[in-house]
PDB file of N, CA and C in Angstrom:
ATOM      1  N   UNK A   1      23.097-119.505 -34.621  1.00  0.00           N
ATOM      2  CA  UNK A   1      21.741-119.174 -34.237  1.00  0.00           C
ATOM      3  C   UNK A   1      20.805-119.766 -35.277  1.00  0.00           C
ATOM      4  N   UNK A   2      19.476-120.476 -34.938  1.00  0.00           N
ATOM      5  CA  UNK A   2      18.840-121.410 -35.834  1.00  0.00           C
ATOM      6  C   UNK A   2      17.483-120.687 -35.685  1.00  0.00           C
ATOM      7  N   UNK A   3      17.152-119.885 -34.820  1.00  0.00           N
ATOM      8  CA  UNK A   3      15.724-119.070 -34.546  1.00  0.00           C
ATOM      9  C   UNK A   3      16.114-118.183 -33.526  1.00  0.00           C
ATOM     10  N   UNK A   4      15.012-117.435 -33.927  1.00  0.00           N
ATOM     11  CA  UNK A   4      14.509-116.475 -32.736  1.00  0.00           C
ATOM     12  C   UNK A   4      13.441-116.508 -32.246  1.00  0.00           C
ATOM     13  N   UNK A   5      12.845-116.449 -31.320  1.00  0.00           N
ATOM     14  CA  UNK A   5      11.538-116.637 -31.156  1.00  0.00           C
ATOM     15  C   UNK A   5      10.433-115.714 -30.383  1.00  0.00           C
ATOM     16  N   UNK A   6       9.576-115.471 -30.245  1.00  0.00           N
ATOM     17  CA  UNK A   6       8.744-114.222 -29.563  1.00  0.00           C
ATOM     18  C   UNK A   6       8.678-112.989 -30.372  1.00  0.00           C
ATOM     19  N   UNK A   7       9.207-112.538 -31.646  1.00  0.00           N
ATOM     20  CA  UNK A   7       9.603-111.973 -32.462  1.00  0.00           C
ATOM     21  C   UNK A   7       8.078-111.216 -33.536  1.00  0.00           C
ATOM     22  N   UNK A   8       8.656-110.201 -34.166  1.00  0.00           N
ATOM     23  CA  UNK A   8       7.614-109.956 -35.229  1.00  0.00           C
ATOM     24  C   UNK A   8       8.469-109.782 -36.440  1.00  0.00           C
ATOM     25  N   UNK A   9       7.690-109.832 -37.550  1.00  0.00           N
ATOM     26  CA  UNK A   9       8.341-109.829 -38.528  1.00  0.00           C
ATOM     27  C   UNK A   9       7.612-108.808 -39.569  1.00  0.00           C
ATOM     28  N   UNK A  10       8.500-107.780 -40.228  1.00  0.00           N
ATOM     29  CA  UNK A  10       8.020-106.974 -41.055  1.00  0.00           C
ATOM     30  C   UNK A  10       8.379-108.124 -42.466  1.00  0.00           C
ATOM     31  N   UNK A  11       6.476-108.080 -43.078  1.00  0.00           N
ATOM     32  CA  UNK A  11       6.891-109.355 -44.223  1.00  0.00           C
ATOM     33  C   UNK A  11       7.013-108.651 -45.586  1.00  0.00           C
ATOM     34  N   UNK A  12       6.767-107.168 -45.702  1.00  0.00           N
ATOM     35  CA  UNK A  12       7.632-106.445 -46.934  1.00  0.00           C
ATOM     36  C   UNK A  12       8.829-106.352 -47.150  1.00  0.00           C
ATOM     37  N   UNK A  13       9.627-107.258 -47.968  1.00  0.00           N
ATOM     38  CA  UNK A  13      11.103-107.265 -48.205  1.00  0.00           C
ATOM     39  C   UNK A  13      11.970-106.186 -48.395  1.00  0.00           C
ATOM     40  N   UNK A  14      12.920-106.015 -47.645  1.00  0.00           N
ATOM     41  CA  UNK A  14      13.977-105.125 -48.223  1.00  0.00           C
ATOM     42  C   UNK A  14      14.476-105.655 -49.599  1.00  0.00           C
ATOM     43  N   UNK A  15      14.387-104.655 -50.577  1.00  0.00           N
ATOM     44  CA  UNK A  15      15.405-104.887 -51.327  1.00  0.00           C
ATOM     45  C   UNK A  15      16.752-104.677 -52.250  1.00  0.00           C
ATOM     46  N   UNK A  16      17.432-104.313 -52.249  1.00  0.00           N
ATOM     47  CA  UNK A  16      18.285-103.718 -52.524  1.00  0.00           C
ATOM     48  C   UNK A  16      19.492-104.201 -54.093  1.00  0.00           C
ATOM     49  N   UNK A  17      20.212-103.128 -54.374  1.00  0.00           N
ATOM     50  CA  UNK A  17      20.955-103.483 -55.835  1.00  0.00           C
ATOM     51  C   UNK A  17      19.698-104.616 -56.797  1.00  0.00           C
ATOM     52  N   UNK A  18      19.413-103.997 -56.973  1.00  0.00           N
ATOM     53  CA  UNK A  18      18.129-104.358 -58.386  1.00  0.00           C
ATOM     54  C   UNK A  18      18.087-106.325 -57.756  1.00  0.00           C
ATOM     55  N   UNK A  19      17.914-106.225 -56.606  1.00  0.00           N
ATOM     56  CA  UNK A  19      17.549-107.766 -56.063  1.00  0.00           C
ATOM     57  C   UNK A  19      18.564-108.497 -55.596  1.00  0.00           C
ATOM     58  N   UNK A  20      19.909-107.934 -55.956  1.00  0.00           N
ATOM     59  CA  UNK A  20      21.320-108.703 -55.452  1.00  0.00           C
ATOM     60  C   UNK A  20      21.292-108.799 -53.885  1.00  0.00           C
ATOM     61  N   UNK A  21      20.351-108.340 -53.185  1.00  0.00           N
ATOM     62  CA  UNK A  21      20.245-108.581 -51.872  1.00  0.00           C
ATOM     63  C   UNK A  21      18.866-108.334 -51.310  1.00  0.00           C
ATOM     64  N   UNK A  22      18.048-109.262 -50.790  1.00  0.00           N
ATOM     65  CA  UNK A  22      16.942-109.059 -50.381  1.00  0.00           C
ATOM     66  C   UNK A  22      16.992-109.623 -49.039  1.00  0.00           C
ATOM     67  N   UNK A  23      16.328-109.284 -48.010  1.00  0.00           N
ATOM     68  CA  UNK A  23      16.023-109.251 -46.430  1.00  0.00           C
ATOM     69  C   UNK A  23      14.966-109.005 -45.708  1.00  0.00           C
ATOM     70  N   UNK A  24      14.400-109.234 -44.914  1.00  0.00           N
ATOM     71  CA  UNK A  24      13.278-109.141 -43.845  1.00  0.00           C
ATOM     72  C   UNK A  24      13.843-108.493 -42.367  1.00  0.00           C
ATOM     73  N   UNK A  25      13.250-107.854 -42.221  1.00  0.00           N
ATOM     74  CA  UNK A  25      13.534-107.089 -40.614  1.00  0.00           C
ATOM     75  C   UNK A  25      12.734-107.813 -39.231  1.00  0.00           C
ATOM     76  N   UNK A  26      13.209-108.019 -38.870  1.00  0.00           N
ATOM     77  CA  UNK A  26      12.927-109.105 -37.169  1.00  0.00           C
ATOM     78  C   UNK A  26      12.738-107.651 -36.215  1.00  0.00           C
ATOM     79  N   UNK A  27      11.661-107.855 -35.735  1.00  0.00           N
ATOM     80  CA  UNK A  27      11.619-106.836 -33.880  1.00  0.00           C
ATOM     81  C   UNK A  27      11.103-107.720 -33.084  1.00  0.00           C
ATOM     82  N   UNK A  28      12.276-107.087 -32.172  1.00  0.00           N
ATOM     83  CA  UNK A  28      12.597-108.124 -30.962  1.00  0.00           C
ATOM     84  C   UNK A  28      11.475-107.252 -29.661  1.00  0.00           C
ATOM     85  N   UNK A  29      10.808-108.130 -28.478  1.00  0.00           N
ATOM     86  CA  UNK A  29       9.623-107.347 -27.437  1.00  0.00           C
ATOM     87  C   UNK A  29      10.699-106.306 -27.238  1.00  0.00           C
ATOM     88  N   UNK A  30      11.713-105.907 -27.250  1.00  0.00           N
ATOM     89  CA  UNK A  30      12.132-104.640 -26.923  1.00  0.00           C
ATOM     90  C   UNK A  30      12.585-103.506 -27.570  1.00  0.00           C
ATOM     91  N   UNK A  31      12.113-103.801 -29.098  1.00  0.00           N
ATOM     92  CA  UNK A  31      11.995-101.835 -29.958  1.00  0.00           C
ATOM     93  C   UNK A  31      13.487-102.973 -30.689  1.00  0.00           C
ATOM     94  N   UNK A  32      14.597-103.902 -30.251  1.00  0.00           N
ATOM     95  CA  UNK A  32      15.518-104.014 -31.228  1.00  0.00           C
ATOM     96  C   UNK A  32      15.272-104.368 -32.428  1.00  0.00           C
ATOM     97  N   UNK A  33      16.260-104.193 -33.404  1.00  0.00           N
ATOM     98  CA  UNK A  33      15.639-104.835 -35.154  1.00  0.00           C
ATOM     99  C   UNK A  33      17.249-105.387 -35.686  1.00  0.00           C
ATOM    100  N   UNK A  34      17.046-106.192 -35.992  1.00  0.00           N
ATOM    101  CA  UNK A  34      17.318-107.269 -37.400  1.00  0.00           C
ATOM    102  C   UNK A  34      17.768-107.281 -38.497  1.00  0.00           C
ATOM    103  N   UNK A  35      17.989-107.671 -39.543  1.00  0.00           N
ATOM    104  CA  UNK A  35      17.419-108.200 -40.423  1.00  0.00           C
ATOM    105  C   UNK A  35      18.918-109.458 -40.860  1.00  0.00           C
ATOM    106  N   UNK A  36      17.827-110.411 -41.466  1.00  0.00           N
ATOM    107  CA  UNK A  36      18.093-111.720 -42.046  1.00  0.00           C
ATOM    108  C   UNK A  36      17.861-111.492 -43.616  1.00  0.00           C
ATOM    109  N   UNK A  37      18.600-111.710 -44.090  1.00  0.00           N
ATOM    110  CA  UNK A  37      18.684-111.512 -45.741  1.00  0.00           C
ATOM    111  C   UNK A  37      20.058-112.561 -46.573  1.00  0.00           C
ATOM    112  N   UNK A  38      19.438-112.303 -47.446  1.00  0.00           N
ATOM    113  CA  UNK A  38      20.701-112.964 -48.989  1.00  0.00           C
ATOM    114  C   UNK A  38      21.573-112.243 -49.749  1.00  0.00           C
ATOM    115  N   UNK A  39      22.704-112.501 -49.848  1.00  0.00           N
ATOM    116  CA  UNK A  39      23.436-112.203 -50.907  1.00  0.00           C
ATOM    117  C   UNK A  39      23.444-112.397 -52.194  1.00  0.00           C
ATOM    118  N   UNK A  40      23.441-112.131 -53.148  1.00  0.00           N
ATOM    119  CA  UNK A  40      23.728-113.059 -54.225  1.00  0.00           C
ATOM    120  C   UNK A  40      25.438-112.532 -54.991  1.00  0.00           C
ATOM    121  N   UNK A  41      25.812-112.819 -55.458  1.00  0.00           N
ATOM    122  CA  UNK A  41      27.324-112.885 -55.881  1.00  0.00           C
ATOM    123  C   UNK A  41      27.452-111.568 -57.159  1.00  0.00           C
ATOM    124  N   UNK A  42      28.258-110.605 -56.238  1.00  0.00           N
ATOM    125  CA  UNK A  42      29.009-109.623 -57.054  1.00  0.00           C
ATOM    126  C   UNK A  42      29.267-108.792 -56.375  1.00  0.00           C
ATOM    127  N   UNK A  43      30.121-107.387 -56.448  1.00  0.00           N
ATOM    128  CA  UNK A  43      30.272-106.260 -55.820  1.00  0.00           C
ATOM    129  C   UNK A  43      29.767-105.473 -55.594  1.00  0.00           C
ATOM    130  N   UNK A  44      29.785-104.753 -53.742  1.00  0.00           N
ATOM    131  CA  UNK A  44      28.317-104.056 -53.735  1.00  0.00           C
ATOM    132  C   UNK A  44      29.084-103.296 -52.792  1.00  0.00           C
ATOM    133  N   UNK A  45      28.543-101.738 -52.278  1.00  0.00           N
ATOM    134  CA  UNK A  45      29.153-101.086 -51.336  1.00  0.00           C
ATOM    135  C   UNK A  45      27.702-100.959 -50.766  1.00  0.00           C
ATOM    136  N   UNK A  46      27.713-100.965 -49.207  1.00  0.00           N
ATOM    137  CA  UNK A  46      26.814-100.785 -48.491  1.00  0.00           C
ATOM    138  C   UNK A  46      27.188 -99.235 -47.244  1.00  0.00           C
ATOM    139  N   UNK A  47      26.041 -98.257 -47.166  1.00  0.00           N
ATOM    140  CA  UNK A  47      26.639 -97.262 -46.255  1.00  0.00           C
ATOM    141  C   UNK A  47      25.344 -97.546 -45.005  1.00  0.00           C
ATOM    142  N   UNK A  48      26.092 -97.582 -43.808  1.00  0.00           N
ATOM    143  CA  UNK A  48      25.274 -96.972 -42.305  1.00  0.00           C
ATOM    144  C   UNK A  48      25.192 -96.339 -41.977  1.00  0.00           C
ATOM    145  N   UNK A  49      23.562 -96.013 -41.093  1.00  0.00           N
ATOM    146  CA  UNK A  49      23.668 -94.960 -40.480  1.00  0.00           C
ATOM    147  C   UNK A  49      24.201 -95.339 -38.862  1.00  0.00           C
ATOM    148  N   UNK A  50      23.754 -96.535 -38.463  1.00  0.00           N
ATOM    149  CA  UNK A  50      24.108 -97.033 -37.435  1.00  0.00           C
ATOM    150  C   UNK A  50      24.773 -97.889 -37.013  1.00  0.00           C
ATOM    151  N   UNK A  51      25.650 -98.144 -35.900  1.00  0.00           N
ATOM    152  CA  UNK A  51      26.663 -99.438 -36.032  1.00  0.00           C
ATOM    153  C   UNK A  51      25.895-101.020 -36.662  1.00  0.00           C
ATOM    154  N   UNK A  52      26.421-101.437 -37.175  1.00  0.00           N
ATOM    155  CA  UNK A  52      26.052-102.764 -37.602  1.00  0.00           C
ATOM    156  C   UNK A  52      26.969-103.791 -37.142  1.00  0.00           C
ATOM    157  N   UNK A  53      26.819-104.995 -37.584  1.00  0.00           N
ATOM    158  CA  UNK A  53      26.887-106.279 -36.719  1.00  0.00           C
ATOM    159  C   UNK A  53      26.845-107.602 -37.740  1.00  0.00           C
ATOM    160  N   UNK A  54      27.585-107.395 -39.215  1.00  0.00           N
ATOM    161  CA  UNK A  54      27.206-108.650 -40.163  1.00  0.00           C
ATOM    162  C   UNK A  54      27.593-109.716 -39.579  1.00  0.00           C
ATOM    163  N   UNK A  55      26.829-111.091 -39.282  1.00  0.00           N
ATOM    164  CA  UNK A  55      27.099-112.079 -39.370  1.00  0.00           C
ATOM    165  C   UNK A  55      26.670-113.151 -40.322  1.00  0.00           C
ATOM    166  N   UNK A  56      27.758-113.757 -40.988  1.00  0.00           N
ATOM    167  CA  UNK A  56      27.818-114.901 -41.980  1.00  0.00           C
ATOM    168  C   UNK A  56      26.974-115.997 -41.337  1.00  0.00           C
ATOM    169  N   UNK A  57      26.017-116.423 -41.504  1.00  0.00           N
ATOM    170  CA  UNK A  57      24.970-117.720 -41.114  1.00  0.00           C
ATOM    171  C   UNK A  57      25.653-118.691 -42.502  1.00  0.00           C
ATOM    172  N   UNK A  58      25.556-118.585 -43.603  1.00  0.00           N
ATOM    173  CA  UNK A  58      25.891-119.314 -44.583  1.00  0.00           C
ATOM    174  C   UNK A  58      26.227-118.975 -45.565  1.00  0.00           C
ATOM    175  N   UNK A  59      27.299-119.515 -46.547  1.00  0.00           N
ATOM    176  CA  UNK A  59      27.864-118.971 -47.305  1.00  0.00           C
ATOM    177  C   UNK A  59      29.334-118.737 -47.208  1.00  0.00           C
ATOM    178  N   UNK A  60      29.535-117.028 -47.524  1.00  0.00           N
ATOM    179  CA  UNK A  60      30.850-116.944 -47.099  1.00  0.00           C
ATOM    180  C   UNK A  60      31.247-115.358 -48.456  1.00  0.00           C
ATOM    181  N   UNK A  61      31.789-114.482 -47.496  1.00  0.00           N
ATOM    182  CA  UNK A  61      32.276-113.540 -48.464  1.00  0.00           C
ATOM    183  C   UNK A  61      33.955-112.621 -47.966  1.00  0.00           C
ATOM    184  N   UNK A  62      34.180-111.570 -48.676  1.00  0.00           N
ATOM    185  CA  UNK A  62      35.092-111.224 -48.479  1.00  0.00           C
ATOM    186  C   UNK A  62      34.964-109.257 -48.013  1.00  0.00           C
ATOM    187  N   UNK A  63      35.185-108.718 -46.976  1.00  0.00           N
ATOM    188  CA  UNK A  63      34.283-107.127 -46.873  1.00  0.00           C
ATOM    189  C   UNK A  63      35.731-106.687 -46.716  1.00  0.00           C
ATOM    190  N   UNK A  64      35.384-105.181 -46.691  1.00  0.00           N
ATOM    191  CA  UNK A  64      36.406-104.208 -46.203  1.00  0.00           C
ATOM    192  C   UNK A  64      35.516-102.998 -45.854  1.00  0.00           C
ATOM    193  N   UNK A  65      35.975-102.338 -44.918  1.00  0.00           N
ATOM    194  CA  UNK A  65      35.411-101.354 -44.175  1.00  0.00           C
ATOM    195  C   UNK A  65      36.037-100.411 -44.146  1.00  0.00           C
ATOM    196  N   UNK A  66      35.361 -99.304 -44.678  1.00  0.00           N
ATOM    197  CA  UNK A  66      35.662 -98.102 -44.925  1.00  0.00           C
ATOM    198  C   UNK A  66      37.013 -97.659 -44.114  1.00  0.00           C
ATOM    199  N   UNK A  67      37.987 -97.172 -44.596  1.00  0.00           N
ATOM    200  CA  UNK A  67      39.533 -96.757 -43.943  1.00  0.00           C
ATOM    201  C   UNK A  67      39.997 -98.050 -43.863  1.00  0.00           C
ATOM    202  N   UNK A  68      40.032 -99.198 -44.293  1.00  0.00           N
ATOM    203  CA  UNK A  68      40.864-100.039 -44.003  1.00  0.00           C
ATOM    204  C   UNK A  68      41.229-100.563 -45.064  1.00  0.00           C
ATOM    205  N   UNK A  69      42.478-101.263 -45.459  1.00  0.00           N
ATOM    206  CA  UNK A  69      43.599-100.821 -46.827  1.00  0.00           C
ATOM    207  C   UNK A  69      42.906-102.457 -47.372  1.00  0.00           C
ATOM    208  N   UNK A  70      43.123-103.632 -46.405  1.00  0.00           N
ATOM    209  CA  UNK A  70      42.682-104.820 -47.022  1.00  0.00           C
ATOM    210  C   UNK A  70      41.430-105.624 -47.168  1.00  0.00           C
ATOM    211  N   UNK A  71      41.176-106.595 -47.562  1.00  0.00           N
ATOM    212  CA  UNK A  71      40.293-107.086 -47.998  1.00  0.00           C
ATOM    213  C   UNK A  71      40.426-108.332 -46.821  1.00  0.00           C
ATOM    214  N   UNK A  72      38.859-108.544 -45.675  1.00  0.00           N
ATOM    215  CA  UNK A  72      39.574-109.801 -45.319  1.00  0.00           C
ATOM    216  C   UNK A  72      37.761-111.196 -45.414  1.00  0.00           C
ATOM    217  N   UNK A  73      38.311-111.962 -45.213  1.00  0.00           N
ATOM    218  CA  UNK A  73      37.444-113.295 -45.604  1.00  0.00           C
ATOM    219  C   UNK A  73      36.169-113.624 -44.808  1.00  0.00           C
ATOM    220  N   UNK A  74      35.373-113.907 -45.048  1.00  0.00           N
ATOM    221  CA  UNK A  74      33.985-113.971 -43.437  1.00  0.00           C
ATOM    222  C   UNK A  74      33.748-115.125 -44.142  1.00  0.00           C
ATOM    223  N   UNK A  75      33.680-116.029 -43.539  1.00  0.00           N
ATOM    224  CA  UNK A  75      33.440-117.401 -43.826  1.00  0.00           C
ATOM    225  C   UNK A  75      32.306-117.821 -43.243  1.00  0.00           C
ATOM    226  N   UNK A  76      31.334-118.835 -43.000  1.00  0.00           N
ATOM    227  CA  UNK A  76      29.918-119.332 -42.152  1.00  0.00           C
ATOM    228  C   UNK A  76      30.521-119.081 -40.770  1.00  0.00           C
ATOM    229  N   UNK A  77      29.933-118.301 -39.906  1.00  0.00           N
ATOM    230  CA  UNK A  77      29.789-118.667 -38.554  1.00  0.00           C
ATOM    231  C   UNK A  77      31.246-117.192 -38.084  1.00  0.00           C
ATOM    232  N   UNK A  78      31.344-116.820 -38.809  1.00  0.00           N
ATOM    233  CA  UNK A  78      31.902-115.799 -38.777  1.00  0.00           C
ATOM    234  C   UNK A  78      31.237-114.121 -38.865  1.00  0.00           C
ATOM    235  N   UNK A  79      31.789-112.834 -38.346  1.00  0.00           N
ATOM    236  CA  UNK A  79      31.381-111.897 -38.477  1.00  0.00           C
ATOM    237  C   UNK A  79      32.040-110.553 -38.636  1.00  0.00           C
ATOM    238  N   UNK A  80      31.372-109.362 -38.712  1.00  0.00           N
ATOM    239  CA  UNK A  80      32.619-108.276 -38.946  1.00  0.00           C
ATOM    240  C   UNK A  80      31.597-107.217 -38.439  1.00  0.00           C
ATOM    241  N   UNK A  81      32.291-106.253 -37.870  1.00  0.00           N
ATOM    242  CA  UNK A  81      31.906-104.798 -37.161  1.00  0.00           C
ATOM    243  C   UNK A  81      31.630-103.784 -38.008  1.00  0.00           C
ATOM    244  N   UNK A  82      30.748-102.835 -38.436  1.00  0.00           N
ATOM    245  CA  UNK A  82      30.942-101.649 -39.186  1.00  0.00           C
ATOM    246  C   UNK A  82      30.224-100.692 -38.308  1.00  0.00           C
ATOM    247  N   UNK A  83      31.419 -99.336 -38.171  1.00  0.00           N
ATOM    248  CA  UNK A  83      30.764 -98.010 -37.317  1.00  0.00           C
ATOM    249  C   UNK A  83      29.879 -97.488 -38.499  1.00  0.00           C
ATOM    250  N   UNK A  84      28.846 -96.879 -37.343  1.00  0.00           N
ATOM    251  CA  UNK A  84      27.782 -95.973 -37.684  1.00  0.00           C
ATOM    252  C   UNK A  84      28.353 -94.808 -39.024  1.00  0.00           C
ATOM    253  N   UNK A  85      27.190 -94.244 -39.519  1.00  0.00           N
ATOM    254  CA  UNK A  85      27.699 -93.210 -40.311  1.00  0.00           C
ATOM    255  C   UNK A  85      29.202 -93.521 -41.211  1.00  0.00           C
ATOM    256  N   UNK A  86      29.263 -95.076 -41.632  1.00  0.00           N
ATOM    257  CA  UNK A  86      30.326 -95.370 -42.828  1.00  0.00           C
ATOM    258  C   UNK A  86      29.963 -96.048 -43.430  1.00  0.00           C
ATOM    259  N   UNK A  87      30.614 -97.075 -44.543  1.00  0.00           N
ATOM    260  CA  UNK A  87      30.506 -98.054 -45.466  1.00  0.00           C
ATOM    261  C   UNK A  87      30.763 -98.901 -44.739  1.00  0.00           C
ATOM    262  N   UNK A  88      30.554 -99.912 -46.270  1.00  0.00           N
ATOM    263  CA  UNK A  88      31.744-101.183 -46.286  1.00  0.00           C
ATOM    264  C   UNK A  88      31.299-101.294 -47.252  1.00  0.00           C
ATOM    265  N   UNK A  89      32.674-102.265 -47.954  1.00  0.00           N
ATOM    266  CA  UNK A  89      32.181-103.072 -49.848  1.00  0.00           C
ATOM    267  C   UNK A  89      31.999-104.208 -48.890  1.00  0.00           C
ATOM    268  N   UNK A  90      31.204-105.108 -49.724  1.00  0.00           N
ATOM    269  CA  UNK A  90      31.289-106.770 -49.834  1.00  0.00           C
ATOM    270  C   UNK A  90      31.403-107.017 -51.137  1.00  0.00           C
ATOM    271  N   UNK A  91      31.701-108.685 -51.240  1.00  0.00           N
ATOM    272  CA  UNK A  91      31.912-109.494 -52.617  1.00  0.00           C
ATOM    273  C   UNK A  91      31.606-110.557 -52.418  1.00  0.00           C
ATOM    274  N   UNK A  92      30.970-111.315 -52.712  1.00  0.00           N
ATOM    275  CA  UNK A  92      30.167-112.491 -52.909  1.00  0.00           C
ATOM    276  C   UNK A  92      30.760-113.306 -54.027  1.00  0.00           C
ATOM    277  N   UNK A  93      31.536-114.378 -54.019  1.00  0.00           N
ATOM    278  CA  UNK A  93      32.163-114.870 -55.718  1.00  0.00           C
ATOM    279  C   UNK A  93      31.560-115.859 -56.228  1.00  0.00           C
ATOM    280  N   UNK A  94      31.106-116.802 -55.159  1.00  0.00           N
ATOM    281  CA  UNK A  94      30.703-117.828 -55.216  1.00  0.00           C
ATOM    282  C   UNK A  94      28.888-118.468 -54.403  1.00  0.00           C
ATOM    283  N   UNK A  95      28.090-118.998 -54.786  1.00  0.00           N
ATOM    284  CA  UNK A  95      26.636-119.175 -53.796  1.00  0.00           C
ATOM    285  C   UNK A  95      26.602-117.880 -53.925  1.00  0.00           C
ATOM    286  N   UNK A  96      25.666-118.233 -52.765  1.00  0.00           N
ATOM    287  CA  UNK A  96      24.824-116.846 -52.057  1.00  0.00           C
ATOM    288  C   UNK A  96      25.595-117.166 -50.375  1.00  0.00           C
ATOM    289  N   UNK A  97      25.544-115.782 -49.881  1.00  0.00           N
ATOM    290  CA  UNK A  97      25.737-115.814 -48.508  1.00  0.00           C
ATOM    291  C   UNK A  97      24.239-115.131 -47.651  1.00  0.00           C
ATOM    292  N   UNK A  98      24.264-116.055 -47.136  1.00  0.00           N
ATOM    293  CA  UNK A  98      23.233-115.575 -45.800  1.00  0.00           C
ATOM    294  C   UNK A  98      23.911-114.963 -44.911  1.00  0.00           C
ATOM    295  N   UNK A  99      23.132-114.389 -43.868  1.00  0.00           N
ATOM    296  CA  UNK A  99      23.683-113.463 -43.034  1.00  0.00           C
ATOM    297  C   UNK A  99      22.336-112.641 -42.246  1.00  0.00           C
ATOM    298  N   UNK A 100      22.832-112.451 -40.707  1.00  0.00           N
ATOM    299  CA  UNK A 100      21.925-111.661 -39.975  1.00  0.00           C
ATOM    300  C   UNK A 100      22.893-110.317 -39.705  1.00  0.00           C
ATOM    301  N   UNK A 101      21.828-109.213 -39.222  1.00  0.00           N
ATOM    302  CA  UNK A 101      22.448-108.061 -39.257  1.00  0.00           C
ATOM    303  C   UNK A 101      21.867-107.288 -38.140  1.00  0.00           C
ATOM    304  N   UNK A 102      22.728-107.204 -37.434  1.00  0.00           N
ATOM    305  CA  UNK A 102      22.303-106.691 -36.109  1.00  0.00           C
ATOM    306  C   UNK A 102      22.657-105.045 -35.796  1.00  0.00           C
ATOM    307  N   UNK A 103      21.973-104.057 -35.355  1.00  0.00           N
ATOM    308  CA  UNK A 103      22.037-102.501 -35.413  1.00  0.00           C
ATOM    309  C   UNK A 103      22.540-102.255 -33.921  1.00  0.00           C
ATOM    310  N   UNK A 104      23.431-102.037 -33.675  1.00  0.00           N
ATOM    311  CA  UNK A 104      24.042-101.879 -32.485  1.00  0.00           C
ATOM    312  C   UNK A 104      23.864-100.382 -32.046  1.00  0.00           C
TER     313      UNK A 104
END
């Protein structure tokens, strides 16, 4: 995905872990939301309240989701599921990873 278009954009940044991840929130004409943000490289646990939807646009990292024993790889153009009301770690080793995040 290279755009969205018809869109609004909240232009106060999310930001999160003292800047290790910053993002913008997208609303779509129908109440859906977004957000497009950066990684930057180290270990971070993230918790939801709602299903999420990471997808790798660029970059590339490694997550695990809450109850699950291994660690597996998200590479560009790749993605991973997390239920509502849990975690996930990510790790970033290398670049930055981009990524959109969709609230299911």
């Amino acid at each position: 995905m290279e755009q969205f278009d018809n869109v609004s954009v909240v232009c106060k940044a999310n930001v999160y872990f003292d800047g290790k991840v910053v993002s913008h929130t997208v609303v779509f004409a129908d109440g859906s939301k977004k957000t497009l943000g950066l990684i930057y490289p180290g270990s971070l646990t993230f918790n939801t309240g709602a299903p999420e939807k990471m997808e790798i646009i660029a970059g590339a990292c490694r997550a695990k989701i809450a109850g699950e024993a291994e660690w597996t790889d998200y590479p560009t153009g790749t993605f991973f599921k997390v239920p509502g009301n849990s975690s996930f770690d990510i790790e970033i080793t290398d670049g930055i990873a981009e990524y959109i995040c969709s609230f299911e």
